[in-house]
C-alpha atoms as a PDB file:
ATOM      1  CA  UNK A   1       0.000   0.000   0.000  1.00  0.00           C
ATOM      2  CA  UNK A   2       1.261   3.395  -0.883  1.00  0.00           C
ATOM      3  CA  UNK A   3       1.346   6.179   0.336  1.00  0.00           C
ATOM      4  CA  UNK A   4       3.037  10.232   0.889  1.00  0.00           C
ATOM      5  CA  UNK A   5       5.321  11.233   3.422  1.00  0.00           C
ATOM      6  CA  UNK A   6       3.653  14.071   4.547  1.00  0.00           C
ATOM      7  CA  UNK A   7       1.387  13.230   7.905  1.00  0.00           C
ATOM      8  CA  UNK A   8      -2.249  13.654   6.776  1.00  0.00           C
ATOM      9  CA  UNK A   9      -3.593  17.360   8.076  1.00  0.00           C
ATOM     10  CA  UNK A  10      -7.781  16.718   8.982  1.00  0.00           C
ATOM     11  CA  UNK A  11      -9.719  18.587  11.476  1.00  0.00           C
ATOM     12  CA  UNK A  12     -11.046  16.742  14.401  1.00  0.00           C
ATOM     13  CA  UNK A  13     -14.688  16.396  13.569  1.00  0.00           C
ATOM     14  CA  UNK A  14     -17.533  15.884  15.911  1.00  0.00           C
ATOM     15  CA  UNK A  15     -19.559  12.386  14.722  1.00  0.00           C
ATOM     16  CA  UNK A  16     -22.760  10.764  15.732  1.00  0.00           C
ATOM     17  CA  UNK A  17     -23.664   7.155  17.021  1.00  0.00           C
ATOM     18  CA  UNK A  18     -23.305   5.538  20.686  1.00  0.00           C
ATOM     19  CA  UNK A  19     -20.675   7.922  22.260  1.00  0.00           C
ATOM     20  CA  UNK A  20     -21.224  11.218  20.620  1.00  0.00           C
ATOM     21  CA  UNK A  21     -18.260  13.246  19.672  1.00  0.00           C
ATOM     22  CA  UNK A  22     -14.668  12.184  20.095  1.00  0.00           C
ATOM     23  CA  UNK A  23     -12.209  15.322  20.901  1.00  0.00           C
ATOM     24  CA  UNK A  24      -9.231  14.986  20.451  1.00  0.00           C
ATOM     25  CA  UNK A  25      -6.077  15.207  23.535  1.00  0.00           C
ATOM     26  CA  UNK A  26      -2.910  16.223  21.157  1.00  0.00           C
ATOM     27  CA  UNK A  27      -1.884  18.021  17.963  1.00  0.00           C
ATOM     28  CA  UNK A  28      -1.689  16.387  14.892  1.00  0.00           C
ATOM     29  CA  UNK A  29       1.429  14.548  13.745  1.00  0.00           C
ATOM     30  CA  UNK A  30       4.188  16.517  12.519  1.00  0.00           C
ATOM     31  CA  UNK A  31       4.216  17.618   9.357  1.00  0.00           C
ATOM     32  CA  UNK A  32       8.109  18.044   8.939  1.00  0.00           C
ATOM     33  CA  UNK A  33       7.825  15.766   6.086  1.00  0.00           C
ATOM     34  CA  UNK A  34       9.961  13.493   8.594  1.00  0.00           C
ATOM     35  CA  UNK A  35       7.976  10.854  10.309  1.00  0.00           C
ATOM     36  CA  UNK A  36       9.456  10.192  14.393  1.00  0.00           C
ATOM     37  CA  UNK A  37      12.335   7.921  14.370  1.00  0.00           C
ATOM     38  CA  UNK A  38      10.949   3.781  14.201  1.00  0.00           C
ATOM     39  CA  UNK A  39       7.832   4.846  12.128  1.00  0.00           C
ATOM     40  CA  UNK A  40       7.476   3.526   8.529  1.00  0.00           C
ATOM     41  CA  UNK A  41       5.044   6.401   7.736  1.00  0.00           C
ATOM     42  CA  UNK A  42       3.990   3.932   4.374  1.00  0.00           C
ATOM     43  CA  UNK A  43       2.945   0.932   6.384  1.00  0.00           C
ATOM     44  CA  UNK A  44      -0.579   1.535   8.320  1.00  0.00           C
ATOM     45  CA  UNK A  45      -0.903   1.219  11.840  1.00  0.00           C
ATOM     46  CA  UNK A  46      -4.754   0.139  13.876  1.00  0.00           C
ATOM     47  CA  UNK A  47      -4.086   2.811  16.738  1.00  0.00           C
ATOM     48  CA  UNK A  48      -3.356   5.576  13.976  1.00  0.00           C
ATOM     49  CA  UNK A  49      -6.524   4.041  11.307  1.00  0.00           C
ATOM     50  CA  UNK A  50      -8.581   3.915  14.151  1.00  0.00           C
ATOM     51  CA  UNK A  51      -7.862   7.489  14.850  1.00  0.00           C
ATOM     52  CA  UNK A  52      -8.809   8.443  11.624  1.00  0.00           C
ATOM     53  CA  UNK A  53     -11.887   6.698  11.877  1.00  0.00           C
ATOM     54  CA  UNK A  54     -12.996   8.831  15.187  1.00  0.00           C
ATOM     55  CA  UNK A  55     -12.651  12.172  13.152  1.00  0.00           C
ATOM     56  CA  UNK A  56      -8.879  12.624  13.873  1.00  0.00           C
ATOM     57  CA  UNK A  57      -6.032  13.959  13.013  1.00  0.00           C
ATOM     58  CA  UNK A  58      -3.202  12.337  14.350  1.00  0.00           C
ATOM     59  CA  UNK A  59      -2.716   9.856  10.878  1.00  0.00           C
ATOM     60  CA  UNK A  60      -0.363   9.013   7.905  1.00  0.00           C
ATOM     61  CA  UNK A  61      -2.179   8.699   4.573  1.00  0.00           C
ATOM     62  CA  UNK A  62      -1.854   4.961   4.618  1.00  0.00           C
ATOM     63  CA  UNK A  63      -3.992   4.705   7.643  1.00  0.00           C
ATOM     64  CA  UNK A  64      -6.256   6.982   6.000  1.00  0.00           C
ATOM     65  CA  UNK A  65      -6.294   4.842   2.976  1.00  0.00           C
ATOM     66  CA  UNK A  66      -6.654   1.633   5.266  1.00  0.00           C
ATOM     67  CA  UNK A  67      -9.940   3.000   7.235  1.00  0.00           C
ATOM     68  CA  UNK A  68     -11.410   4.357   3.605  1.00  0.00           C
ATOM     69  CA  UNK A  69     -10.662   0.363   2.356  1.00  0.00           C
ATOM     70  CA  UNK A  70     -12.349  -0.611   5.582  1.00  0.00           C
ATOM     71  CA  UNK A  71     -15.273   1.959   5.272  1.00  0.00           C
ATOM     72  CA  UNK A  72     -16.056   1.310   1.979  1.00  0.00           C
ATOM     73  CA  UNK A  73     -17.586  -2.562   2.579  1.00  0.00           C
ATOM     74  CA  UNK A  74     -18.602  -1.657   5.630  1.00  0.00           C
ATOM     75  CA  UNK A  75     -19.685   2.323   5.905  1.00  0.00           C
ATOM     76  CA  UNK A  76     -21.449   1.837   9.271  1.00  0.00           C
ATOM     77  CA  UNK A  77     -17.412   1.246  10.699  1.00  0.00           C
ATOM     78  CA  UNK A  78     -17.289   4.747  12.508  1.00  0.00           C
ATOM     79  CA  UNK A  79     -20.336   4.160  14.040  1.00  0.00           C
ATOM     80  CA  UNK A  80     -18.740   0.951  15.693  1.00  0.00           C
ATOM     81  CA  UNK A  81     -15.743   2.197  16.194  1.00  0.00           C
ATOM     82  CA  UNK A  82     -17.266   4.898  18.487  1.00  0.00           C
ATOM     83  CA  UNK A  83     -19.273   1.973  20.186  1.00  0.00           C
ATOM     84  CA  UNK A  84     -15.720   0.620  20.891  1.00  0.00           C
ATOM     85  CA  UNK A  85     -14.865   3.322  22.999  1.00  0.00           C
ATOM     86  CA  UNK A  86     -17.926   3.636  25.074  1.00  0.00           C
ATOM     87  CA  UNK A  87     -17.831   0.205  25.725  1.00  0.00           C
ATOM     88  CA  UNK A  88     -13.863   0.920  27.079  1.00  0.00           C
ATOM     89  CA  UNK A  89     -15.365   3.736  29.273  1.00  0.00           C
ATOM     90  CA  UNK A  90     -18.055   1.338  30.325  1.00  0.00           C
ATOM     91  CA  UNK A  91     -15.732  -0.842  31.696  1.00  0.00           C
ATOM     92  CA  UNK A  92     -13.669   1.771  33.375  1.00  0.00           C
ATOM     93  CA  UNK A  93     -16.650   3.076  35.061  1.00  0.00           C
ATOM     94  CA  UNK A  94     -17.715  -0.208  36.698  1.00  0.00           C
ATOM     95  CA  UNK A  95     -14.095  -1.015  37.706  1.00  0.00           C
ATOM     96  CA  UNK A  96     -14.045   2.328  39.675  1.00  0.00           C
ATOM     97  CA  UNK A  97     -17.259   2.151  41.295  1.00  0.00           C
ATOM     98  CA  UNK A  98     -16.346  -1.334  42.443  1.00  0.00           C
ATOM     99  CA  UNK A  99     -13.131   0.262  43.676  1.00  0.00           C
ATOM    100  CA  UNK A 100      -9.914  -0.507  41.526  1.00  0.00           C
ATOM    101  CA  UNK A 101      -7.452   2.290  41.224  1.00  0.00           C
ATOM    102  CA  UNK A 102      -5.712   0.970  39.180  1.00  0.00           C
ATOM    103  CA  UNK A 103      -5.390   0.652  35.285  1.00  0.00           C
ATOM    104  CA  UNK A 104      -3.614  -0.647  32.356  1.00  0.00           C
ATOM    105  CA  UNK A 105      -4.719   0.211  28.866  1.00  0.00           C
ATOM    106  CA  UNK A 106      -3.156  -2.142  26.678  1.00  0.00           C
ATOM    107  CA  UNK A 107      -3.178  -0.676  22.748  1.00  0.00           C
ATOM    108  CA  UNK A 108      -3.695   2.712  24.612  1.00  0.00           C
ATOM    109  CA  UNK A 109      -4.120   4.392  21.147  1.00  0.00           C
ATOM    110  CA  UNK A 110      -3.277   8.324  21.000  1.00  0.00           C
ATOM    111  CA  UNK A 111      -5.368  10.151  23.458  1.00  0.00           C
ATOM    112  CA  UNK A 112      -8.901  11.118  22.705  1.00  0.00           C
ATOM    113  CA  UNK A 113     -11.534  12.686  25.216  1.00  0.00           C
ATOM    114  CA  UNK A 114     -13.460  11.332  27.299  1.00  0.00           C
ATOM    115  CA  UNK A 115      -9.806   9.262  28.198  1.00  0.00           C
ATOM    116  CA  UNK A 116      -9.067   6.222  30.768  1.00  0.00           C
ATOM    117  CA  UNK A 117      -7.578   8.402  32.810  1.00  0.00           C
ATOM    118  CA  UNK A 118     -10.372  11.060  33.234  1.00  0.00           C
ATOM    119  CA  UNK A 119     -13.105   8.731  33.826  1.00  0.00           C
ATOM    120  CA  UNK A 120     -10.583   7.036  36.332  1.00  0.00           C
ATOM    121  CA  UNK A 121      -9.263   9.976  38.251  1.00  0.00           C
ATOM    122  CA  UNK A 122     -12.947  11.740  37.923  1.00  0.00           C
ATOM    123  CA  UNK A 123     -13.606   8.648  40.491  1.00  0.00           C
ATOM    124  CA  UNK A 124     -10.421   8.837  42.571  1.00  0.00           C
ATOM    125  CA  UNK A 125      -7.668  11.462  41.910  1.00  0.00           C
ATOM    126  CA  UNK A 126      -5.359   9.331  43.077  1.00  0.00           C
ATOM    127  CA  UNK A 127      -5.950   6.283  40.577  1.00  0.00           C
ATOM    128  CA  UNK A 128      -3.016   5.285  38.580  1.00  0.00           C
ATOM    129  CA  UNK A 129      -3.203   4.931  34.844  1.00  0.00           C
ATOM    130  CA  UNK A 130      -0.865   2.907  32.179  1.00  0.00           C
ATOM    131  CA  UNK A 131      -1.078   3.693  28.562  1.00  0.00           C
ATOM    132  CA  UNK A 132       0.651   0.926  26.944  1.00  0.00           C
ATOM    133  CA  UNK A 133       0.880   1.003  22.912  1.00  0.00           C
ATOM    134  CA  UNK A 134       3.530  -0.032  20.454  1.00  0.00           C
ATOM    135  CA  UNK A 135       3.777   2.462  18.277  1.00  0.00           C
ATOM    136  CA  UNK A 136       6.219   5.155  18.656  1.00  0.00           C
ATOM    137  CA  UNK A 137       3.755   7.868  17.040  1.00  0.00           C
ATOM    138  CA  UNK A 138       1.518   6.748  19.386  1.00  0.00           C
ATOM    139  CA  UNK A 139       3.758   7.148  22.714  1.00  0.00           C
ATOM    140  CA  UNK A 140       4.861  10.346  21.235  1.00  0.00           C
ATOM    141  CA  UNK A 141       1.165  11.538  21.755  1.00  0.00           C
ATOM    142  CA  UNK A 142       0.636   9.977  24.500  1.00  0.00           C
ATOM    143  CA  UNK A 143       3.935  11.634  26.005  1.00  0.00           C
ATOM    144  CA  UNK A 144       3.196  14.859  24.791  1.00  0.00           C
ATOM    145  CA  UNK A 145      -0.210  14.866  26.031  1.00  0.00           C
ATOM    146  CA  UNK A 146      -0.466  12.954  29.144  1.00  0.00           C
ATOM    147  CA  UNK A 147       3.224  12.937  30.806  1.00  0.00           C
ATOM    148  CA  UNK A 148       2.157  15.692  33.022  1.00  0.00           C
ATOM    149  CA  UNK A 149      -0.774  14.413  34.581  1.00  0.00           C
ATOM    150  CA  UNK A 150       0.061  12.883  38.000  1.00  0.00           C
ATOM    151  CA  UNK A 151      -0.746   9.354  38.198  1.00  0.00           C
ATOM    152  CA  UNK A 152      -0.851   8.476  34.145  1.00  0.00           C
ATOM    153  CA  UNK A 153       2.351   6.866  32.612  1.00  0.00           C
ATOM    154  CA  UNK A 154       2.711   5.972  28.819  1.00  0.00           C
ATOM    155  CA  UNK A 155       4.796   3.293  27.938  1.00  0.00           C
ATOM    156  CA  UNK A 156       6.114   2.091  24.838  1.00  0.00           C
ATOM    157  CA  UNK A 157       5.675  -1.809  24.512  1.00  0.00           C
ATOM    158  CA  UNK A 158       4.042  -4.766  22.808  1.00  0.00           C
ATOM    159  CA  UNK A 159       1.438  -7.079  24.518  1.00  0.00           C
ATOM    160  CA  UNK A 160       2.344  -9.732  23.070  1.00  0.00           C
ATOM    161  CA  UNK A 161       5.154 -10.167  25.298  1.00  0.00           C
ATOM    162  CA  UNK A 162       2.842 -10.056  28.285  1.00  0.00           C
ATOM    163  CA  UNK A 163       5.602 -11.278  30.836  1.00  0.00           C
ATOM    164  CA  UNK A 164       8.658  -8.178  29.708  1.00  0.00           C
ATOM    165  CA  UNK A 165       5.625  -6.015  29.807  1.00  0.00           C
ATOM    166  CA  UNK A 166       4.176  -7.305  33.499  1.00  0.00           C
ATOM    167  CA  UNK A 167       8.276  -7.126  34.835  1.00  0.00           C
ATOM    168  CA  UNK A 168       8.537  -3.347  34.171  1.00  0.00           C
ATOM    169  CA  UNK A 169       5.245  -2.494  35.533  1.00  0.00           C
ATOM    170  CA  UNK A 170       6.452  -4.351  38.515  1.00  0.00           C
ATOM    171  CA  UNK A 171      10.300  -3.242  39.037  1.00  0.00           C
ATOM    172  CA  UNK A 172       9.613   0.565  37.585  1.00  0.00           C
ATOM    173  CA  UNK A 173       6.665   0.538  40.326  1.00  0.00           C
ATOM    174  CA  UNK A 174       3.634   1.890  37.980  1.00  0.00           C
ATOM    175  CA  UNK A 175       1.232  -0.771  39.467  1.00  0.00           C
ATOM    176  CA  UNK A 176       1.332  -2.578  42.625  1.00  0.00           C
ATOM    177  CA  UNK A 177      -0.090  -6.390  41.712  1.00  0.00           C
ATOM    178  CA  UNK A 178      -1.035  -7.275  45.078  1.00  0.00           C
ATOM    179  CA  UNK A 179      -3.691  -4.990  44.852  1.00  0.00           C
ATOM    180  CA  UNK A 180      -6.831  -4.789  41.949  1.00  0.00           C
ATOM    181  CA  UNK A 181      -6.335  -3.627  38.698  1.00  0.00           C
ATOM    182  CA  UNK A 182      -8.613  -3.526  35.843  1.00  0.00           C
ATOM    183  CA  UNK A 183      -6.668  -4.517  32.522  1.00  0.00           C
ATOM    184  CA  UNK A 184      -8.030  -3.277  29.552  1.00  0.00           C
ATOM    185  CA  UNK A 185      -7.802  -4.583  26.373  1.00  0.00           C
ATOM    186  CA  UNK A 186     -10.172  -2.697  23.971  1.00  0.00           C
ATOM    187  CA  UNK A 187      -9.587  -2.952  20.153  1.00  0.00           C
ATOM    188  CA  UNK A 188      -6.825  -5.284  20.536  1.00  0.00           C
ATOM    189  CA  UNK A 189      -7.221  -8.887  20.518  1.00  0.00           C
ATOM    190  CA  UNK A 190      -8.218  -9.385  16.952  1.00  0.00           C
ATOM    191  CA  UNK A 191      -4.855  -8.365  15.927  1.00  0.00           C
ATOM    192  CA  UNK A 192      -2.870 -11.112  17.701  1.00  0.00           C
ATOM    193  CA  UNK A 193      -2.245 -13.976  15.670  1.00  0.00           C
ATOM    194  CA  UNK A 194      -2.862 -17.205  16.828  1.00  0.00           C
ATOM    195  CA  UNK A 195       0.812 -17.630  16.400  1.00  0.00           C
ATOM    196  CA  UNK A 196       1.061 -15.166  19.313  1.00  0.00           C
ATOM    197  CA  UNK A 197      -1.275 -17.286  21.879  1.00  0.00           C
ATOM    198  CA  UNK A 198      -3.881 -14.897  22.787  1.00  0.00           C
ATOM    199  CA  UNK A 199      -5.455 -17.138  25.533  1.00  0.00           C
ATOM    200  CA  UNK A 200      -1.676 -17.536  26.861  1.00  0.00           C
ATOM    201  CA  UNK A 201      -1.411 -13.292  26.729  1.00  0.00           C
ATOM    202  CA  UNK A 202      -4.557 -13.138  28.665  1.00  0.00           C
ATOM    203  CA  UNK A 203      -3.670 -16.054  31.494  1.00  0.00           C
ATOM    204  CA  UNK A 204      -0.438 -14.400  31.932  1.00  0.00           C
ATOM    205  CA  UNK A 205      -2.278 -11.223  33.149  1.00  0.00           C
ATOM    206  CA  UNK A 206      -4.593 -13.077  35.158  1.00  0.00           C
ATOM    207  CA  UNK A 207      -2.248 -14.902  36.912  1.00  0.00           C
ATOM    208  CA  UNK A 208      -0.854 -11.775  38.152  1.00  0.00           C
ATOM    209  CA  UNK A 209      -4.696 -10.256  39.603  1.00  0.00           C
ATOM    210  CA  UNK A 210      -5.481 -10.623  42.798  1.00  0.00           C
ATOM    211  CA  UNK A 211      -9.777 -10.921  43.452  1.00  0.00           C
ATOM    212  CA  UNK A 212     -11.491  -7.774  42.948  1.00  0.00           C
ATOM    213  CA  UNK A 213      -9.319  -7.231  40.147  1.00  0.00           C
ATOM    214  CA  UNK A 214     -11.408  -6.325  36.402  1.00  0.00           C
ATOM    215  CA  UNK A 215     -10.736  -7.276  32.993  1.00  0.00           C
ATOM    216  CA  UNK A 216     -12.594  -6.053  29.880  1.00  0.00           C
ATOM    217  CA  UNK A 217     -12.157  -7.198  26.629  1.00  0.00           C
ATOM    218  CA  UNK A 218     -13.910  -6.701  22.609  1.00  0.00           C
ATOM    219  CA  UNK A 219     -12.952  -8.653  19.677  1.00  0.00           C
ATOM    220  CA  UNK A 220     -14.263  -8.600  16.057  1.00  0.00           C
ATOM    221  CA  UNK A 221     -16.460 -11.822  15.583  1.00  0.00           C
ATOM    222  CA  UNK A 222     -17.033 -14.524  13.364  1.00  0.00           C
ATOM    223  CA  UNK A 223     -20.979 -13.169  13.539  1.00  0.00           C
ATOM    224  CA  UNK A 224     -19.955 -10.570  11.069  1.00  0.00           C
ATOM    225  CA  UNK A 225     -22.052 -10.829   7.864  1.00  0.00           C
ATOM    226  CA  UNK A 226     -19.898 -13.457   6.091  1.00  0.00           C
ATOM    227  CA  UNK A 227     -19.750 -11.223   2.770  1.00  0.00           C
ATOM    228  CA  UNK A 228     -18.575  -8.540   4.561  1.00  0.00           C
ATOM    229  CA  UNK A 229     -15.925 -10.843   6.110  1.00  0.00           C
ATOM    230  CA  UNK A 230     -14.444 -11.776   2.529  1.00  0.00           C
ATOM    231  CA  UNK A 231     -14.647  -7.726   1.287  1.00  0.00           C
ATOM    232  CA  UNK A 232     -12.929  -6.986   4.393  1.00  0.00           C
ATOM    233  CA  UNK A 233     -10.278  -9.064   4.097  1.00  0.00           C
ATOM    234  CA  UNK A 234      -9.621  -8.845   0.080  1.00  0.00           C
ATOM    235  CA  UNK A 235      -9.828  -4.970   1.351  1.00  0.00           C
ATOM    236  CA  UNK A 236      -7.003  -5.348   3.525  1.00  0.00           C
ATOM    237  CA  UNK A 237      -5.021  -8.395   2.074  1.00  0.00           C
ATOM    238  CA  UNK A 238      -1.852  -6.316   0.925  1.00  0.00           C
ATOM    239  CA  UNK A 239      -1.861  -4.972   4.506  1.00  0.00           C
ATOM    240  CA  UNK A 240       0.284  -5.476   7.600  1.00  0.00           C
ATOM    241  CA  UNK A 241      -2.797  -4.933   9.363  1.00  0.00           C
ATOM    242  CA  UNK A 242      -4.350  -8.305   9.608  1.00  0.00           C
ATOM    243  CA  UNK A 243      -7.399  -9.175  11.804  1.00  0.00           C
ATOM    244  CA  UNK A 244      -8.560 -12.399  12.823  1.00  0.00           C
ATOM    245  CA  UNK A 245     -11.640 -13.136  13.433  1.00  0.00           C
ATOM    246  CA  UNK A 246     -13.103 -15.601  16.279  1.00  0.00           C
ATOM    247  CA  UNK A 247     -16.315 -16.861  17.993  1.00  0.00           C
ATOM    248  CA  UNK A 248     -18.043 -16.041  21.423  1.00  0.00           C
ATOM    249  CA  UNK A 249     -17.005 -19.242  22.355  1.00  0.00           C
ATOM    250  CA  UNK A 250     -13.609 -18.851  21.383  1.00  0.00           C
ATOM    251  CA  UNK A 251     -12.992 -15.961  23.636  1.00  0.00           C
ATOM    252  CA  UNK A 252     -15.286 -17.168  26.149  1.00  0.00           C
ATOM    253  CA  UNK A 253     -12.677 -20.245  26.320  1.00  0.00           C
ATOM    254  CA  UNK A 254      -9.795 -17.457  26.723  1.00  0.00           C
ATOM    255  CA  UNK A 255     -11.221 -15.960  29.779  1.00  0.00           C
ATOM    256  CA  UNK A 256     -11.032 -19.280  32.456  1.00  0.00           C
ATOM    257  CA  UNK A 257     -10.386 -18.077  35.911  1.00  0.00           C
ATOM    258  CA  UNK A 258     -12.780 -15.005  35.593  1.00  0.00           C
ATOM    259  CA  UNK A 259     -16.359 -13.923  36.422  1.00  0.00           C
ATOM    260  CA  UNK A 260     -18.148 -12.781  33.193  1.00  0.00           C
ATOM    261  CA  UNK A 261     -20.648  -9.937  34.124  1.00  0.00           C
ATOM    262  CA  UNK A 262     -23.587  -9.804  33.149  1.00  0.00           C
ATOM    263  CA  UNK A 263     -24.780  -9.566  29.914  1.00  0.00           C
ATOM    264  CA  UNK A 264     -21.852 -11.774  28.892  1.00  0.00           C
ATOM    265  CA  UNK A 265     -19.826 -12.026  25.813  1.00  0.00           C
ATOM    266  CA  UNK A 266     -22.273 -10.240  24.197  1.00  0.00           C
ATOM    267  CA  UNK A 267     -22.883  -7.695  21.004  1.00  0.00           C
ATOM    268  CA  UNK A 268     -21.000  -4.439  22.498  1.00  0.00           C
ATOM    269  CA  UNK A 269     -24.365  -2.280  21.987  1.00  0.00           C
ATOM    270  CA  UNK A 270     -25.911  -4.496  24.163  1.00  0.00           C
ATOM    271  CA  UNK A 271     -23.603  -3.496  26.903  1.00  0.00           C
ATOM    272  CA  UNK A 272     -24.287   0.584  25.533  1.00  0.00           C
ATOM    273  CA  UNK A 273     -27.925  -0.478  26.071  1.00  0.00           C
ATOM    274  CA  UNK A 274     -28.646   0.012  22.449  1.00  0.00           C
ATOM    275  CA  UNK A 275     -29.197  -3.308  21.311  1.00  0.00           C
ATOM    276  CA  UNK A 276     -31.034  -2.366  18.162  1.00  0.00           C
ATOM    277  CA  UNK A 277     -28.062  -1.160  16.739  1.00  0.00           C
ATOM    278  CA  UNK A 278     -26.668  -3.341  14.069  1.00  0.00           C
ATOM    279  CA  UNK A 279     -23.932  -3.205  11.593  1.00  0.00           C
ATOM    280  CA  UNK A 280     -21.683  -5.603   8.896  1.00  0.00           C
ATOM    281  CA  UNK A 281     -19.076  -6.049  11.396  1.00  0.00           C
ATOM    282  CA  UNK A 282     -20.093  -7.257  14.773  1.00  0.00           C
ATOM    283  CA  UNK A 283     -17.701  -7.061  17.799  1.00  0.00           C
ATOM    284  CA  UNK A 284     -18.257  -8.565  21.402  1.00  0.00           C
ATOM    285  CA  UNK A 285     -17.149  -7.984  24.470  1.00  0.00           C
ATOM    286  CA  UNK A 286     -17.577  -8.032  27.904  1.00  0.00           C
ATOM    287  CA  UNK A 287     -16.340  -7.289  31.468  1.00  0.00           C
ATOM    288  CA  UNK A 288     -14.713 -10.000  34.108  1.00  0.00           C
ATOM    289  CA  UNK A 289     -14.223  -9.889  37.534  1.00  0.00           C
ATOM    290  CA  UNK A 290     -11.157 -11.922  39.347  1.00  0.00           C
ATOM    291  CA  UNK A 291     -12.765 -13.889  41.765  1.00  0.00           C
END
């Protein structure tokens, strides 16, 4: 997929659906004609598609070009993508009220409003927040914007090398395991191969949660309409960006040691309370509870 240089230069726009209108937290990429040292600005990247998919404008042309190959089999896509993120704050909300003060947002993404961190501290000002992505454009946002804030840390690493990842939390002190913490993983999952043992990933992180502890979860399903499915993926097939996509019971399996809440792996408008809500794609989630 190709693509120009120059960092694409869109307004944040306001858009309608399930969460309303995503603002975003940081300026827009730099337009030095120089993309940030480790970025291939010609290869897409989710965090930076997905961006451009809320109305922002913190993108290279080949994510722009990925979300408009995504879009165009499956239009209602921003819509959904919207219902991705009130689904996230969802499941921040109910881990605060049940008392966790701590968070880690794995695939943090580049800051948008309303963030982890403001739903989180809006409970408890003293709640710790870790913004964990692996892309450098993203951490530089995430730096930029969110380095000052007491109490949220971004970090630049991969989840699929949950145990390097879990070490440094532990030994730089960012979150205290013998005490909850909600793990979120929101937009993630369907991007790790099988290769990369997604239900290992996920144990790894459990194993380290004491009870009272929260983790919520959404992953692109195998519900999707089936045509969409193969449009999608011819779409996309030239892409780095490859998603996978698995059944309820599939990620149901992944999620052994935990306490589903209710509704369940379900639809993720079902959780937003708007169940009538439908689209191509269909992603479920849900929110868990270490017992």
């Amino acid at each position: 997929m190709k693509a120009v240089l120059s960092p694409a230069r869109f307004r944040s726009s306001s858009t309608g659906g399930l969460l309303g209108s995503a603002q975003m937290a940081g300026g827009a990429v730099s337009n030095s004609g120089r993309a940030p040292r480790g970025v291939d600005p010609y290869k897409p990247n989710s965090a930076r598609a997905y961006n451009y998919m809320l109305g922002g404008k913190d993108n290279y042309e080949a994510d722009q070009e990925y979300a408009r190959r995504v879009l165009a089999v499956a239009p209602d896509s921003r819509i959904l993508a919207q219902a991705s993120r009130g689904f996230l704050i969802k499941g921040v909300r109910t881990a605060a009220e049940a008392g966790v003060r701590q968070f880690i947002d794995l695939g943090a993404g580049i800051p948008i409003s309303p963030n982890v961190y403001e739903i989180a501290q809006g409970r408890d000002p003293s709640a710790q927040i870790v913004c964990v992505d692996n892309d450098p454009v993203v951490y530089m946002h995430c730096t930029a914007s969110l380095s000052g804030l007491p109490g949220v840390t971004p970090i630049l690493a991969d989840v699929r090398d949950p145990g390097e990842l879990i070490e440094r939390l532990r030994d730089d002190e960012l979150i205290d395991f013998d005490k909850p913490v909600a793990v979120l993983m929101v937009g993630v999952l369907h991007f790790v191969m099988d290769a990369a043992d997604p239900a290992g990933i996920i144990a790894r992180f459990r194993d380290e949660m004491v009870p009272g502890s929260y983790f919520v979860v959404t992953h692109v399903s195998d519900e999707s309409d089936p045509i969409f499915v193969e449009q999608a993926r011819a779409a996309i097939e030239d892409s780095p960006i490859q998603v996978t996509y698995r059944s309820r019971n599939e990620l149901t399996s992944y999620l052994d040691g935990f306490e589903i809440l209710d509704p369940g792996v379900v639809r993720i408008q079902e959780w937003l309370d708007d169940p009538d809500f439908t689209s191509r794609a269909v992603i479920i989630g849900c929110v868990c509870r270490r017992p």
